[in-house]
C-alpha atoms as a PDB file:
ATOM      1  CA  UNK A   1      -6.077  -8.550  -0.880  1.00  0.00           C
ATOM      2  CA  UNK A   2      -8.134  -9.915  -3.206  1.00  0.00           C
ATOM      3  CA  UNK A   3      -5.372 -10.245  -6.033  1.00  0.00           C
ATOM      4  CA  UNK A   4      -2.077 -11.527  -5.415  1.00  0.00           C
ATOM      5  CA  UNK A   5       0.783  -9.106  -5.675  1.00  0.00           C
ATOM      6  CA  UNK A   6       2.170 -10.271  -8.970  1.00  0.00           C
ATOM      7  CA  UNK A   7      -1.653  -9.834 -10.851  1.00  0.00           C
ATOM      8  CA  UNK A   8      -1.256  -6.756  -9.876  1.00  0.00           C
ATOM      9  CA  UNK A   9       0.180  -4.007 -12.527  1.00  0.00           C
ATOM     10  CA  UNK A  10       3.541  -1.670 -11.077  1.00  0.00           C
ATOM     11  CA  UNK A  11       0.651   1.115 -11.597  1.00  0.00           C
ATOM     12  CA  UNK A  12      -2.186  -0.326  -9.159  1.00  0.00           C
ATOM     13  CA  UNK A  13       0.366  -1.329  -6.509  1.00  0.00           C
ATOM     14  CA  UNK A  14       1.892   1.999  -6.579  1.00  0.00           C
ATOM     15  CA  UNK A  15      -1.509   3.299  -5.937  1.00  0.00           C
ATOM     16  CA  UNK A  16      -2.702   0.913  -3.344  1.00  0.00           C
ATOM     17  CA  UNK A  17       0.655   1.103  -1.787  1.00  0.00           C
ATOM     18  CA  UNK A  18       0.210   4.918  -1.267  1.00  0.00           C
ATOM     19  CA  UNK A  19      -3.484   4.614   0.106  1.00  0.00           C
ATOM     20  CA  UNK A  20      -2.179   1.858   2.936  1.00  0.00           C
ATOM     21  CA  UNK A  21       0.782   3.846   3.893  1.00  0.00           C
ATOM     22  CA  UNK A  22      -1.340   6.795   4.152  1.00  0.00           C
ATOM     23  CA  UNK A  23      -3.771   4.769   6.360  1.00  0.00           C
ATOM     24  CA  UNK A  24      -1.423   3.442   8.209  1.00  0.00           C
ATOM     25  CA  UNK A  25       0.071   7.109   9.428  1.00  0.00           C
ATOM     26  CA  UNK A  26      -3.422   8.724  10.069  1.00  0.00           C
ATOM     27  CA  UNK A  27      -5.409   5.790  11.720  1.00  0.00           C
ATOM     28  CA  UNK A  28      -6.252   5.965  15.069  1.00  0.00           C
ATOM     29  CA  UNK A  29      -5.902   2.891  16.098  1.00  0.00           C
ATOM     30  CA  UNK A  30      -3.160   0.610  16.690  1.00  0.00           C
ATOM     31  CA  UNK A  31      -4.590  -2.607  14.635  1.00  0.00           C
ATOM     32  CA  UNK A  32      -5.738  -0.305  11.989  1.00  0.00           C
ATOM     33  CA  UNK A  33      -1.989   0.893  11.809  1.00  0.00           C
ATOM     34  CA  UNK A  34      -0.319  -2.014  12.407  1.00  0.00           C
ATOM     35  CA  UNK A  35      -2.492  -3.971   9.202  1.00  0.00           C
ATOM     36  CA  UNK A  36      -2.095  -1.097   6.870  1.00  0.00           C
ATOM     37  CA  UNK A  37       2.216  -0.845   7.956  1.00  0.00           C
ATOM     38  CA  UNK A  38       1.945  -4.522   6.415  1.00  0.00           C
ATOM     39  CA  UNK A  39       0.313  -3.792   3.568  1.00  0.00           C
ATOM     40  CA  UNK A  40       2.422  -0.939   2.530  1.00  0.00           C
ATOM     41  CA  UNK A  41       4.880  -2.912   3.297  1.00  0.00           C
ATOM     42  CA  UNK A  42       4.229  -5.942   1.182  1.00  0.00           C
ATOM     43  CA  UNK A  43       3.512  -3.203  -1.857  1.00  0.00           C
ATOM     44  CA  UNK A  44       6.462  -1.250  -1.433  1.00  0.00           C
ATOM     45  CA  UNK A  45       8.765  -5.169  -1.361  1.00  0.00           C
ATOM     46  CA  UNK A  46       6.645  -5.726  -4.636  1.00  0.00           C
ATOM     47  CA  UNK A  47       7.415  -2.374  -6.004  1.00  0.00           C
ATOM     48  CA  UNK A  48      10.725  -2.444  -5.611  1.00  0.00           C
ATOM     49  CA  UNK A  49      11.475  -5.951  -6.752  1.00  0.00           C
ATOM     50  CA  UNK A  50       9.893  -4.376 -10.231  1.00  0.00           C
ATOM     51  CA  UNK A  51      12.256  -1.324 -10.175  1.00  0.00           C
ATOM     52  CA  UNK A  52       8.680   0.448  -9.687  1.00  0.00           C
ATOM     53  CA  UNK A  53       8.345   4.213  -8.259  1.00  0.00           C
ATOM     54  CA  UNK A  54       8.293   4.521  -4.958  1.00  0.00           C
ATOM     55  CA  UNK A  55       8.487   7.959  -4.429  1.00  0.00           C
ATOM     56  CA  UNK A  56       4.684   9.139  -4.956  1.00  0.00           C
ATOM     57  CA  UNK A  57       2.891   9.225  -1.593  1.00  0.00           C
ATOM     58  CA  UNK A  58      -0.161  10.837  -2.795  1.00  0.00           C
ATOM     59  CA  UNK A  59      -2.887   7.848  -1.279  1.00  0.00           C
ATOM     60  CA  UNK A  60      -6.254   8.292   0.135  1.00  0.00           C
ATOM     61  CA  UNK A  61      -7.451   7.052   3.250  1.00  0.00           C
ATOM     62  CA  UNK A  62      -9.408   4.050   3.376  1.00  0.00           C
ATOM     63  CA  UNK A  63      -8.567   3.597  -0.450  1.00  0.00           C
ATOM     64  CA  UNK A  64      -7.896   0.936  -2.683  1.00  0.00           C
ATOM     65  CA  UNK A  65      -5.352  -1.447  -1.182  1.00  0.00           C
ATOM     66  CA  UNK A  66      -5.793  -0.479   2.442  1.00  0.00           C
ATOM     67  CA  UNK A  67      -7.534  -2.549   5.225  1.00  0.00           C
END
């Protein structure tokens, strides 16, 4: 991550949050999966200390915020 989470705004975490945990349920891999469940992770713990949505899922794969 090239930002920490708290540079980032509740709008780009939201976004890079749905793009990992989108990655992380279609990759085909296991250490693909297992760095984007992380990542999600660490957005979705950033999210919600923020009171930010959580409910929109609609990522890309392989976009912003996923590894």
């Amino acid at each position: 991550m090239s930002k920490t989470l708290l540079q980032y705004t509740a709008e780009e975490l939201q976004n890079r949050y749905a793009n990992a945990h989108l990655t992380y349920m279609q990759a085909g891999g296991h250490g693909k999966a297992d760095r984007n469940k992380a990542a999600y992770e660490a957005y979705l713990a950033a999210l919600r200390s923020r009171g930010g949505d959580t409910d929109n899922r609609d990522g890309v794969f392989n976009g912003a915020g996923s590894v």
